[in-house]
PDB file of N, CA and C in Angstrom:
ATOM      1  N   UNK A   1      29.105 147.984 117.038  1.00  0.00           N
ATOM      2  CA  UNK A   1      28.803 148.686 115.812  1.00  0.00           C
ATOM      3  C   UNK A   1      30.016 149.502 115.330  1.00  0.00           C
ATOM      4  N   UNK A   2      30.743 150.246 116.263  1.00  0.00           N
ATOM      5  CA  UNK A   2      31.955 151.063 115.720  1.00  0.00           C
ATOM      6  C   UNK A   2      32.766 149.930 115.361  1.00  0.00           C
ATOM      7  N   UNK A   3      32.932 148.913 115.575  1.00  0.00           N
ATOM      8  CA  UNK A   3      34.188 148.062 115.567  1.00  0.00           C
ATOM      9  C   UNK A   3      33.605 147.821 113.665  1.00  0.00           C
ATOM     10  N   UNK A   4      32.803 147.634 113.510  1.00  0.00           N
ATOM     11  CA  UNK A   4      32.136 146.658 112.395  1.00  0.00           C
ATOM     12  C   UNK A   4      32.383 148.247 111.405  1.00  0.00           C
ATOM     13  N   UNK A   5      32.318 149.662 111.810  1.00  0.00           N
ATOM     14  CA  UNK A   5      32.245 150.715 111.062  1.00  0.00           C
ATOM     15  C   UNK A   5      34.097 150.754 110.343  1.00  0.00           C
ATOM     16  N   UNK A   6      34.896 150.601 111.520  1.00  0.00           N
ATOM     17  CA  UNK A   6      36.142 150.356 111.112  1.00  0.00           C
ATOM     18  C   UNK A   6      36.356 149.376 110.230  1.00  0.00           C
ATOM     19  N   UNK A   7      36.026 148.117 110.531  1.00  0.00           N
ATOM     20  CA  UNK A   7      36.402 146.919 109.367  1.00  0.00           C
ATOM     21  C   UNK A   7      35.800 147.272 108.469  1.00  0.00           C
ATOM     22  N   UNK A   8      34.918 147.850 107.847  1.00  0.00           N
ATOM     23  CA  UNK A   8      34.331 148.351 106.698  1.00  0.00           C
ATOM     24  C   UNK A   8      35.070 149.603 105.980  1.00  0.00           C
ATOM     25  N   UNK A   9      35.692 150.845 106.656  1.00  0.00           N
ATOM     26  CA  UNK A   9      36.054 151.302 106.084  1.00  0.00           C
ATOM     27  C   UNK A   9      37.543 150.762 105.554  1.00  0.00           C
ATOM     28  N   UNK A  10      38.259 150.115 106.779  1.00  0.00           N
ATOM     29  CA  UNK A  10      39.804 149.431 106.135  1.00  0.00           C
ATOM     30  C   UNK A  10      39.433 148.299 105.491  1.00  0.00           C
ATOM     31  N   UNK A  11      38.507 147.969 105.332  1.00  0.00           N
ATOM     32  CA  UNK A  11      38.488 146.455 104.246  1.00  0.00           C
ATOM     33  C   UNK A  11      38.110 147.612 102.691  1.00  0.00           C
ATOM     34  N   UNK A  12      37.385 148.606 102.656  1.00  0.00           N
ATOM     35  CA  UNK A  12      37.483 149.709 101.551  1.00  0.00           C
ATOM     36  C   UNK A  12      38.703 150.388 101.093  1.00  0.00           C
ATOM     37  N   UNK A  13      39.572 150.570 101.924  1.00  0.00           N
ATOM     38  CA  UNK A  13      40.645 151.304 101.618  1.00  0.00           C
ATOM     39  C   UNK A  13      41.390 150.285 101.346  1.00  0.00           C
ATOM     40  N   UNK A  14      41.530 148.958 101.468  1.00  0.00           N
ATOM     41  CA  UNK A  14      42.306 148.257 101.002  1.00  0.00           C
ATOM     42  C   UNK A  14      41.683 147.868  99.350  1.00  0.00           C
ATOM     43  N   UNK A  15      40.585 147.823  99.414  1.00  0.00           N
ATOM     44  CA  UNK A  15      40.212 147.218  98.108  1.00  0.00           C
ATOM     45  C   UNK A  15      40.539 148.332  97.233  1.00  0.00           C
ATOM     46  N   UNK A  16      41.026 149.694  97.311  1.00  0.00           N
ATOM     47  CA  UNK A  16      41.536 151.029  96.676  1.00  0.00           C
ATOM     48  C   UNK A  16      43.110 150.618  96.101  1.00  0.00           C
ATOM     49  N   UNK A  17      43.677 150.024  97.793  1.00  0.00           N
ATOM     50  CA  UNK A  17      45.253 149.650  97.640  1.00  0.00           C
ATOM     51  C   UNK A  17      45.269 148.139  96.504  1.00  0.00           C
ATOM     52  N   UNK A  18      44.271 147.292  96.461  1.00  0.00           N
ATOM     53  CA  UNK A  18      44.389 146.299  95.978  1.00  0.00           C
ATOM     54  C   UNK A  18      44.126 146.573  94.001  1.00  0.00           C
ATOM     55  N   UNK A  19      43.278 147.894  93.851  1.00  0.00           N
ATOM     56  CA  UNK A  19      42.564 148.033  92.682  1.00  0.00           C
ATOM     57  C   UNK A  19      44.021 149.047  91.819  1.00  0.00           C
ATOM     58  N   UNK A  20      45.050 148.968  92.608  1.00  0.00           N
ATOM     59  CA  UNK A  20      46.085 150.016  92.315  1.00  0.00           C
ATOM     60  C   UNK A  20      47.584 148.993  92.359  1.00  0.00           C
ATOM     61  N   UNK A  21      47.329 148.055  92.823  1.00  0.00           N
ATOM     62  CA  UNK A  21      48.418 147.175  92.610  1.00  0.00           C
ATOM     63  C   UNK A  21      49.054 146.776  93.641  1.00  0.00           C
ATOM     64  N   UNK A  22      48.843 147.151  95.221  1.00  0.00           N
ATOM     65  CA  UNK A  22      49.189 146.529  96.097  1.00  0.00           C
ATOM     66  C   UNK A  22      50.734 146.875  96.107  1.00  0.00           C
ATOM     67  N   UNK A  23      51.585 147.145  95.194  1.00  0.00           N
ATOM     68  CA  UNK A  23      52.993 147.450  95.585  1.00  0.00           C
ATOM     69  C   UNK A  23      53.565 147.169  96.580  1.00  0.00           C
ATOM     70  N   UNK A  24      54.304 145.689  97.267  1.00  0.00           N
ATOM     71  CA  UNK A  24      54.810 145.447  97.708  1.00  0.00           C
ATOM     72  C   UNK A  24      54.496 144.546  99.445  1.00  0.00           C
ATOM     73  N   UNK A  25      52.793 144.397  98.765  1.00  0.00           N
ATOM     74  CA  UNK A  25      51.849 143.287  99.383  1.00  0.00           C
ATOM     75  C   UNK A  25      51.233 144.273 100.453  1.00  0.00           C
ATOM     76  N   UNK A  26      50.189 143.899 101.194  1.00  0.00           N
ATOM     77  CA  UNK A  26      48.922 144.402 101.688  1.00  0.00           C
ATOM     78  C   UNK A  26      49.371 144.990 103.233  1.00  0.00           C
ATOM     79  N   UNK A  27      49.651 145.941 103.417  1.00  0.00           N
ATOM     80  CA  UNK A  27      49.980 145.941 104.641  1.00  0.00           C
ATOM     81  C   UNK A  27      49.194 145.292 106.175  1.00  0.00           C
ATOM     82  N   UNK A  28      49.570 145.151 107.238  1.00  0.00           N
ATOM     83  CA  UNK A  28      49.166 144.363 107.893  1.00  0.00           C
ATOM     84  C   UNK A  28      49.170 145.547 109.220  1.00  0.00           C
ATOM     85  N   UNK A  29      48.617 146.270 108.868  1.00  0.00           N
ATOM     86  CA  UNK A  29      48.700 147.260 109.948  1.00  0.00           C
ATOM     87  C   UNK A  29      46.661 147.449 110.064  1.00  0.00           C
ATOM     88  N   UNK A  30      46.078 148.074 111.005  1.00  0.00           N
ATOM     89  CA  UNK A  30      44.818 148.547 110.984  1.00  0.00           C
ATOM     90  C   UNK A  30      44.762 149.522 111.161  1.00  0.00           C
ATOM     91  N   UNK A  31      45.443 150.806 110.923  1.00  0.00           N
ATOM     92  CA  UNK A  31      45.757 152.225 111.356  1.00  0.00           C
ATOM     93  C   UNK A  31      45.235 152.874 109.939  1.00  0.00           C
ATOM     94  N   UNK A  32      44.296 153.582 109.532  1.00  0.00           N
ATOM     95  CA  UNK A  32      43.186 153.417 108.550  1.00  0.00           C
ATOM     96  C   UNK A  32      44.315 154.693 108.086  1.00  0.00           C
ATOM     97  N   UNK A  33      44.546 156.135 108.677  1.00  0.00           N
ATOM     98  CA  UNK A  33      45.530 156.757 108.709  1.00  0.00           C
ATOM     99  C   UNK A  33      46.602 156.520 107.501  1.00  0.00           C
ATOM    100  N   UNK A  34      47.612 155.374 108.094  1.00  0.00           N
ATOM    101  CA  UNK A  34      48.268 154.412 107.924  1.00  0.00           C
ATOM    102  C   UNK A  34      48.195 154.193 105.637  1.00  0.00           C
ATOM    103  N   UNK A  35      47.295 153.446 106.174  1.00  0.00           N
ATOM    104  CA  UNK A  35      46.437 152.718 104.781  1.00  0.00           C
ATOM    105  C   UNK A  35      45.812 154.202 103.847  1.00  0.00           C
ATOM    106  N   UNK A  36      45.631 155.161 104.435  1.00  0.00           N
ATOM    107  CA  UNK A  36      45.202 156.340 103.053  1.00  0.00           C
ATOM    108  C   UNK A  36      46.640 157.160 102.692  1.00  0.00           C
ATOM    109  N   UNK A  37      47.737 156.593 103.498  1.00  0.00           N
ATOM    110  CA  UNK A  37      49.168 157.089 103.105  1.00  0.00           C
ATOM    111  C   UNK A  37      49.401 156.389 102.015  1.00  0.00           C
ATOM    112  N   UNK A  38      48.922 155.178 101.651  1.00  0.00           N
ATOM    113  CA  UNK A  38      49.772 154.268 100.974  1.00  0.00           C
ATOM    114  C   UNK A  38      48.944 154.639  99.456  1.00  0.00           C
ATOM    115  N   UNK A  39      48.303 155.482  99.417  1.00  0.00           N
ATOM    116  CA  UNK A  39      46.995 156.077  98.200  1.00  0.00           C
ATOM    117  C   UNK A  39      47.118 156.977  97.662  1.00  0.00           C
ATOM    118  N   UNK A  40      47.816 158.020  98.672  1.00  0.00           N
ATOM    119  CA  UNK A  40      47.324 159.133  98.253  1.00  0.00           C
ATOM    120  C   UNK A  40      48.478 159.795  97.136  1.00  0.00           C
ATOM    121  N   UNK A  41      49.030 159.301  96.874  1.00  0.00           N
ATOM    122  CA  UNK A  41      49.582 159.735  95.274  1.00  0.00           C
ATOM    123  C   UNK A  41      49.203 159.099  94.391  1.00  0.00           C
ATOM    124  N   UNK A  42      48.143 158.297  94.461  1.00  0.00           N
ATOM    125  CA  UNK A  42      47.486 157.514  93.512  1.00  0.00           C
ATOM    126  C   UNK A  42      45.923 158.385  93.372  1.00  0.00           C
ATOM    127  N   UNK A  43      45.148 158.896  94.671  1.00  0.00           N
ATOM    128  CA  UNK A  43      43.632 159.136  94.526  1.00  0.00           C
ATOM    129  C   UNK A  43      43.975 160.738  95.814  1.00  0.00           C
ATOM    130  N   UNK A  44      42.965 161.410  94.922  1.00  0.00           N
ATOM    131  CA  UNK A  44      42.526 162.505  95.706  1.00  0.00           C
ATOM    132  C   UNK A  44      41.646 162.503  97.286  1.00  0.00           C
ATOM    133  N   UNK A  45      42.115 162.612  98.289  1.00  0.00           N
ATOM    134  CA  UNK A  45      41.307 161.959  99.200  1.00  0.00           C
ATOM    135  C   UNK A  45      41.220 163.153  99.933  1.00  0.00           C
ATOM    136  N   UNK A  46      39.767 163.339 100.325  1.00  0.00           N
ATOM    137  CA  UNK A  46      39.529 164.849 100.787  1.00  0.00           C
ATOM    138  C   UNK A  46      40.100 164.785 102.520  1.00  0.00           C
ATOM    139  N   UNK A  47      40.982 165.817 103.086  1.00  0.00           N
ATOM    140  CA  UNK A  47      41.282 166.223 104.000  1.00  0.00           C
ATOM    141  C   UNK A  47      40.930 165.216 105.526  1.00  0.00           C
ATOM    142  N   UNK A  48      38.947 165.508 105.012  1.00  0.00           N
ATOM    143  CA  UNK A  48      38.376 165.693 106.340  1.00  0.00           C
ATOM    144  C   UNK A  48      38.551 163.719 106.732  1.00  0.00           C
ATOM    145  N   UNK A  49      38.779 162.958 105.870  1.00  0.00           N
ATOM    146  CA  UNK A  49      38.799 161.329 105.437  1.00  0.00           C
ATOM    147  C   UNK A  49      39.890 160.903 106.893  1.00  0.00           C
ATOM    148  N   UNK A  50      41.449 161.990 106.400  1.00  0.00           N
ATOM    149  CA  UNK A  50      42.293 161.794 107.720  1.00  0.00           C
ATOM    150  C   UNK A  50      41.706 162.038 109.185  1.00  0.00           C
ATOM    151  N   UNK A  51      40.636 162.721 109.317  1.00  0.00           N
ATOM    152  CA  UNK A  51      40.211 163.047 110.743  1.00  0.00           C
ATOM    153  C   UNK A  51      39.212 161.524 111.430  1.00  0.00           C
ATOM    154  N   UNK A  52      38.462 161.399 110.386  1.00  0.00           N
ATOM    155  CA  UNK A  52      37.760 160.036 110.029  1.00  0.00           C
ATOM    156  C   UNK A  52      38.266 158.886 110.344  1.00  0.00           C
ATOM    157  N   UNK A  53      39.198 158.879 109.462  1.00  0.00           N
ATOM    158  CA  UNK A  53      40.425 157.216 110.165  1.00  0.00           C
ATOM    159  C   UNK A  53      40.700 157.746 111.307  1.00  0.00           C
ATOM    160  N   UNK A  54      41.313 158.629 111.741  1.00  0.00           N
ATOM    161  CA  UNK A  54      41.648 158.899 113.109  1.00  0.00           C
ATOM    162  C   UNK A  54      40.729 158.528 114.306  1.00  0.00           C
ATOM    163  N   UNK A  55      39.383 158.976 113.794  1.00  0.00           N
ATOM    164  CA  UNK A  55      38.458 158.575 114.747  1.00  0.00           C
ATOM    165  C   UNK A  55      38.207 156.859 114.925  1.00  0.00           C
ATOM    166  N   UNK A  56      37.816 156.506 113.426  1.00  0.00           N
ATOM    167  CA  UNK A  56      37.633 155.530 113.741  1.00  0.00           C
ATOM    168  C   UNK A  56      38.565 154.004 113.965  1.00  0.00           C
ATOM    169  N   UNK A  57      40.142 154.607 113.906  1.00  0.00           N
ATOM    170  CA  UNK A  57      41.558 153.315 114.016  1.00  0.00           C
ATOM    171  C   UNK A  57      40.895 152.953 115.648  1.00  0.00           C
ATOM    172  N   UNK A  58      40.831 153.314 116.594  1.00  0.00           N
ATOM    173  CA  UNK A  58      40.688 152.582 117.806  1.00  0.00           C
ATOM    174  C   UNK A  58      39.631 151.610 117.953  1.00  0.00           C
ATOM    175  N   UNK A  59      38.624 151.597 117.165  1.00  0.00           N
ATOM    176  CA  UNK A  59      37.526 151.287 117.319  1.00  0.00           C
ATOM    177  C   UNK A  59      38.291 149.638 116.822  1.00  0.00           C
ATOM    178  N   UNK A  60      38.784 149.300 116.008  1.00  0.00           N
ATOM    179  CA  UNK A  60      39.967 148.310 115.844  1.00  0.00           C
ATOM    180  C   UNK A  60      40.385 147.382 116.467  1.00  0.00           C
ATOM    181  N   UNK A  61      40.583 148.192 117.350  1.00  0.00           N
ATOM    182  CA  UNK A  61      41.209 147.302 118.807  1.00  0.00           C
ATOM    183  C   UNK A  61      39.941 146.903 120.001  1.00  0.00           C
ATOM    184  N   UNK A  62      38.787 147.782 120.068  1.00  0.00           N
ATOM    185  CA  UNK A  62      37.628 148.084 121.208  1.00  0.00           C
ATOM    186  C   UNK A  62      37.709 146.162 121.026  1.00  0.00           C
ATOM    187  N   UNK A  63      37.413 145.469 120.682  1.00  0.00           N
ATOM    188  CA  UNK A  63      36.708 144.475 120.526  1.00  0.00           C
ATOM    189  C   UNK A  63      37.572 143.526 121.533  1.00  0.00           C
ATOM    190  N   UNK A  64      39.380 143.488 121.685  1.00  0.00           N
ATOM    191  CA  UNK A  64      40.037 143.067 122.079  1.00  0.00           C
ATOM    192  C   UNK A  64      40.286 143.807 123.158  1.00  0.00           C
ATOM    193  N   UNK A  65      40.155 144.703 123.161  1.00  0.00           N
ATOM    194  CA  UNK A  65      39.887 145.752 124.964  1.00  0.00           C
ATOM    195  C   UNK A  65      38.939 146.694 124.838  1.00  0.00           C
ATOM    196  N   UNK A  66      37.924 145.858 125.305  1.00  0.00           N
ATOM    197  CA  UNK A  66      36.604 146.866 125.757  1.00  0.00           C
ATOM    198  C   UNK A  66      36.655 148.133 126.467  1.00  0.00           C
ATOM    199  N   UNK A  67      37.197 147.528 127.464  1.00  0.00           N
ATOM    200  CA  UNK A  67      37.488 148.516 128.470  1.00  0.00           C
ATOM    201  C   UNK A  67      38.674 149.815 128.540  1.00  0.00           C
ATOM    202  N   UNK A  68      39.106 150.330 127.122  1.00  0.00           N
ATOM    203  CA  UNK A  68      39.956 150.972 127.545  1.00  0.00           C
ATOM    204  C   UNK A  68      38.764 152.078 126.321  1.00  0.00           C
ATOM    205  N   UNK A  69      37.856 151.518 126.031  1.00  0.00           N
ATOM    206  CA  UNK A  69      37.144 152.953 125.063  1.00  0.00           C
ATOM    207  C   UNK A  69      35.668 153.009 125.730  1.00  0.00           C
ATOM    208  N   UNK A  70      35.233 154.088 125.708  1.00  0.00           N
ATOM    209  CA  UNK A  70      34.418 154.411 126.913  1.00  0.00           C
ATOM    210  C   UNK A  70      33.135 155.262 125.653  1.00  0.00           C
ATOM    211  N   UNK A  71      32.671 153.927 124.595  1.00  0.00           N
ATOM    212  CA  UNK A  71      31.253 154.260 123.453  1.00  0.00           C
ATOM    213  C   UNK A  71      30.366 154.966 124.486  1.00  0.00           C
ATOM    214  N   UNK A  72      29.614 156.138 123.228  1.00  0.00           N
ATOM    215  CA  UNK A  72      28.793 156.669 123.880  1.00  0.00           C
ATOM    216  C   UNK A  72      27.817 155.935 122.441  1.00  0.00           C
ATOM    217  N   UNK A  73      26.713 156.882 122.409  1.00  0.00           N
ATOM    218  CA  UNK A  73      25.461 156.834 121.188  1.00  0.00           C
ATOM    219  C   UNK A  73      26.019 157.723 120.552  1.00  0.00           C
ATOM    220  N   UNK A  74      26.506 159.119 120.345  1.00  0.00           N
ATOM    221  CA  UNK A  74      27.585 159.806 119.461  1.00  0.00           C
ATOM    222  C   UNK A  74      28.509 159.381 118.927  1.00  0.00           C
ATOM    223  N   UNK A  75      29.146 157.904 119.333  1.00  0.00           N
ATOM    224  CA  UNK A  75      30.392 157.840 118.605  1.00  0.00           C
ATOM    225  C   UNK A  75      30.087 157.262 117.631  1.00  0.00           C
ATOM    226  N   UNK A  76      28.235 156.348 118.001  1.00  0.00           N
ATOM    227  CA  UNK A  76      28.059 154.917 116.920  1.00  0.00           C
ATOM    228  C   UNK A  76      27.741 156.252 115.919  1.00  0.00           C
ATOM    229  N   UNK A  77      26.973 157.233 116.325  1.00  0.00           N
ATOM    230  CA  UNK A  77      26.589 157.791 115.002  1.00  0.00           C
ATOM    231  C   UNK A  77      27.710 158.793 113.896  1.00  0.00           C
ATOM    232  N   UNK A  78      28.456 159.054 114.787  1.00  0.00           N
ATOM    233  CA  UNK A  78      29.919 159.100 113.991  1.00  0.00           C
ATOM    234  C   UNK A  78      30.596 158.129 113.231  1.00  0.00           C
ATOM    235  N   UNK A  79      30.723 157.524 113.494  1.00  0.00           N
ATOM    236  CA  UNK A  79      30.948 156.401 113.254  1.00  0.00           C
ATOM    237  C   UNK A  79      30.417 155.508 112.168  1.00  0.00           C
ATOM    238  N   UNK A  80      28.942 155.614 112.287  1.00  0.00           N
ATOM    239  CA  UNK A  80      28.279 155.642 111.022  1.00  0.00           C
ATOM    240  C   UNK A  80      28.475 156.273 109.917  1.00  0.00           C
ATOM    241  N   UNK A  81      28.145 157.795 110.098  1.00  0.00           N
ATOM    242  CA  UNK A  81      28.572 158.652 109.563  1.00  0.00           C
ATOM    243  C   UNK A  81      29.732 158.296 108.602  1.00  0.00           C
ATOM    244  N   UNK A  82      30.851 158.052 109.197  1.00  0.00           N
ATOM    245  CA  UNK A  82      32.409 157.792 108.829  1.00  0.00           C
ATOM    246  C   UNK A  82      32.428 157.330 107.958  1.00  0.00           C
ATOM    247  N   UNK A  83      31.766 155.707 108.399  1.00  0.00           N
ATOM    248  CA  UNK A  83      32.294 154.614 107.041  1.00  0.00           C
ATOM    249  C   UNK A  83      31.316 154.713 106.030  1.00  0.00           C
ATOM    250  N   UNK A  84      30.168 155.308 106.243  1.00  0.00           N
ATOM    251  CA  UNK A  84      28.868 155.388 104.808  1.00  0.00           C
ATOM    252  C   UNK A  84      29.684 156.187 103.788  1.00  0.00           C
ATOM    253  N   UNK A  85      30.118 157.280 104.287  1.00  0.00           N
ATOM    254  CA  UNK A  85      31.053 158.304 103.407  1.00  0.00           C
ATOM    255  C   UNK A  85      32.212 157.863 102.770  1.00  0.00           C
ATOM    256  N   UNK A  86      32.955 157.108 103.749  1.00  0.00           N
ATOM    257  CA  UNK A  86      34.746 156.351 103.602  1.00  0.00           C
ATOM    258  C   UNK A  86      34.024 155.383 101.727  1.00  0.00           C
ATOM    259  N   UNK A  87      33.384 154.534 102.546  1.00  0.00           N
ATOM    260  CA  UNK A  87      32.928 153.117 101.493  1.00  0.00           C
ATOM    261  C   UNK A  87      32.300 153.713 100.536  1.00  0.00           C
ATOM    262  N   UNK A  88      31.372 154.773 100.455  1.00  0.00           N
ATOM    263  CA  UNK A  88      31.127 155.097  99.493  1.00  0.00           C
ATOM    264  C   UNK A  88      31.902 155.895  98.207  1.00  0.00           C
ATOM    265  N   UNK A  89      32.875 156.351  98.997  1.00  0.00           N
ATOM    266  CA  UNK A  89      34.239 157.228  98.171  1.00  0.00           C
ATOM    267  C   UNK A  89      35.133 155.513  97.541  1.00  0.00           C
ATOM    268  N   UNK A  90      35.294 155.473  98.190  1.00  0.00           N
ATOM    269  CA  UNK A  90      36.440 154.002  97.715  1.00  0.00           C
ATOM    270  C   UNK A  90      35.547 153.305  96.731  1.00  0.00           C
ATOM    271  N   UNK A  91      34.008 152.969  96.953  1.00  0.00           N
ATOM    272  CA  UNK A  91      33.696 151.983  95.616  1.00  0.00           C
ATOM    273  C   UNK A  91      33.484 152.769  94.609  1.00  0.00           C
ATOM    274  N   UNK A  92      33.685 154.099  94.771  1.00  0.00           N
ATOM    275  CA  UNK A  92      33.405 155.171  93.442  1.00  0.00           C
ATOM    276  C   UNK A  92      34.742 154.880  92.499  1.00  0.00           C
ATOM    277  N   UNK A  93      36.241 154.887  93.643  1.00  0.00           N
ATOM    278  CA  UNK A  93      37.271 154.880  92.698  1.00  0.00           C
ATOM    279  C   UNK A  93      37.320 153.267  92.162  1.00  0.00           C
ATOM    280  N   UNK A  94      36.933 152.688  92.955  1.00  0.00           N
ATOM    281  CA  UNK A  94      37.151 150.852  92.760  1.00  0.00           C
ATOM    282  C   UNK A  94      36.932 150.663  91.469  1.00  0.00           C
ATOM    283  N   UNK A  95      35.713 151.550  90.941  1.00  0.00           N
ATOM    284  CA  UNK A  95      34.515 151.296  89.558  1.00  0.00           C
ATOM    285  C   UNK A  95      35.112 151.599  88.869  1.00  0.00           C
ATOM    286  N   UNK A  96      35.645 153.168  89.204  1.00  0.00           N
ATOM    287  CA  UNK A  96      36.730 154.112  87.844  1.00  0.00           C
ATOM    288  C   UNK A  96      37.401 153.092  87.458  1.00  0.00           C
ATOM    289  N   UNK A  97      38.074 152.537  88.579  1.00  0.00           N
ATOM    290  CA  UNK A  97      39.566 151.984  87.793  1.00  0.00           C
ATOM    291  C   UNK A  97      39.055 150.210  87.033  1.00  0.00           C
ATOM    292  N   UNK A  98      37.976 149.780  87.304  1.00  0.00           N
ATOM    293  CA  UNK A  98      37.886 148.570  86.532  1.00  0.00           C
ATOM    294  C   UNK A  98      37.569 148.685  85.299  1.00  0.00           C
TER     295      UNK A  98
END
């Protein structure tokens, strides 16, 4: 479930980078972090968003090493948490800008 919370919020933040012109093609990184750098002189992105990617960039990798992240039931609901908020901010700007 966290893994699926991450691809949801970086497949959102890209569709932000994509609705803005992509400048110099899509980066190929999964570091969500990373990807709200490449925005944020374009969109206002509240503070707490960086703590958010932070949490959820590892979750990224869990799928290809299980064993080095140690899920509890707090993280899925963080986690949840995360991307309902992330995806819901990004299709707000997606709309503005079409």
């Amino acid at each position: 479930m966290c893994y699926h919370c991450q691809q949801a919020v970086e497949k959102a933040i890209k569709a932000i980078i994509i609705s803005y012109g992509a400048q110099g093609g899509m980066p190929k990184k999964h570091n969500l972090s990373f990807h709200l750098e490449q925005i944020k002189n374009k969109v206002e992105i509240p503070e707490k968003y960086y703590d958010y990617a932070d949490a959820l960039t590892p979750y990224g990798i869990a799928v290809r090493y299980p064993n080095e992240l140690d899920i509890e039931e707090r993280h899925v609901r963080d986690a949840l948490l995360y991307a309902k908020e992330i995806v819901g901010w990004a299709e707000k700007i997606v709309e503005q800008k079409e």
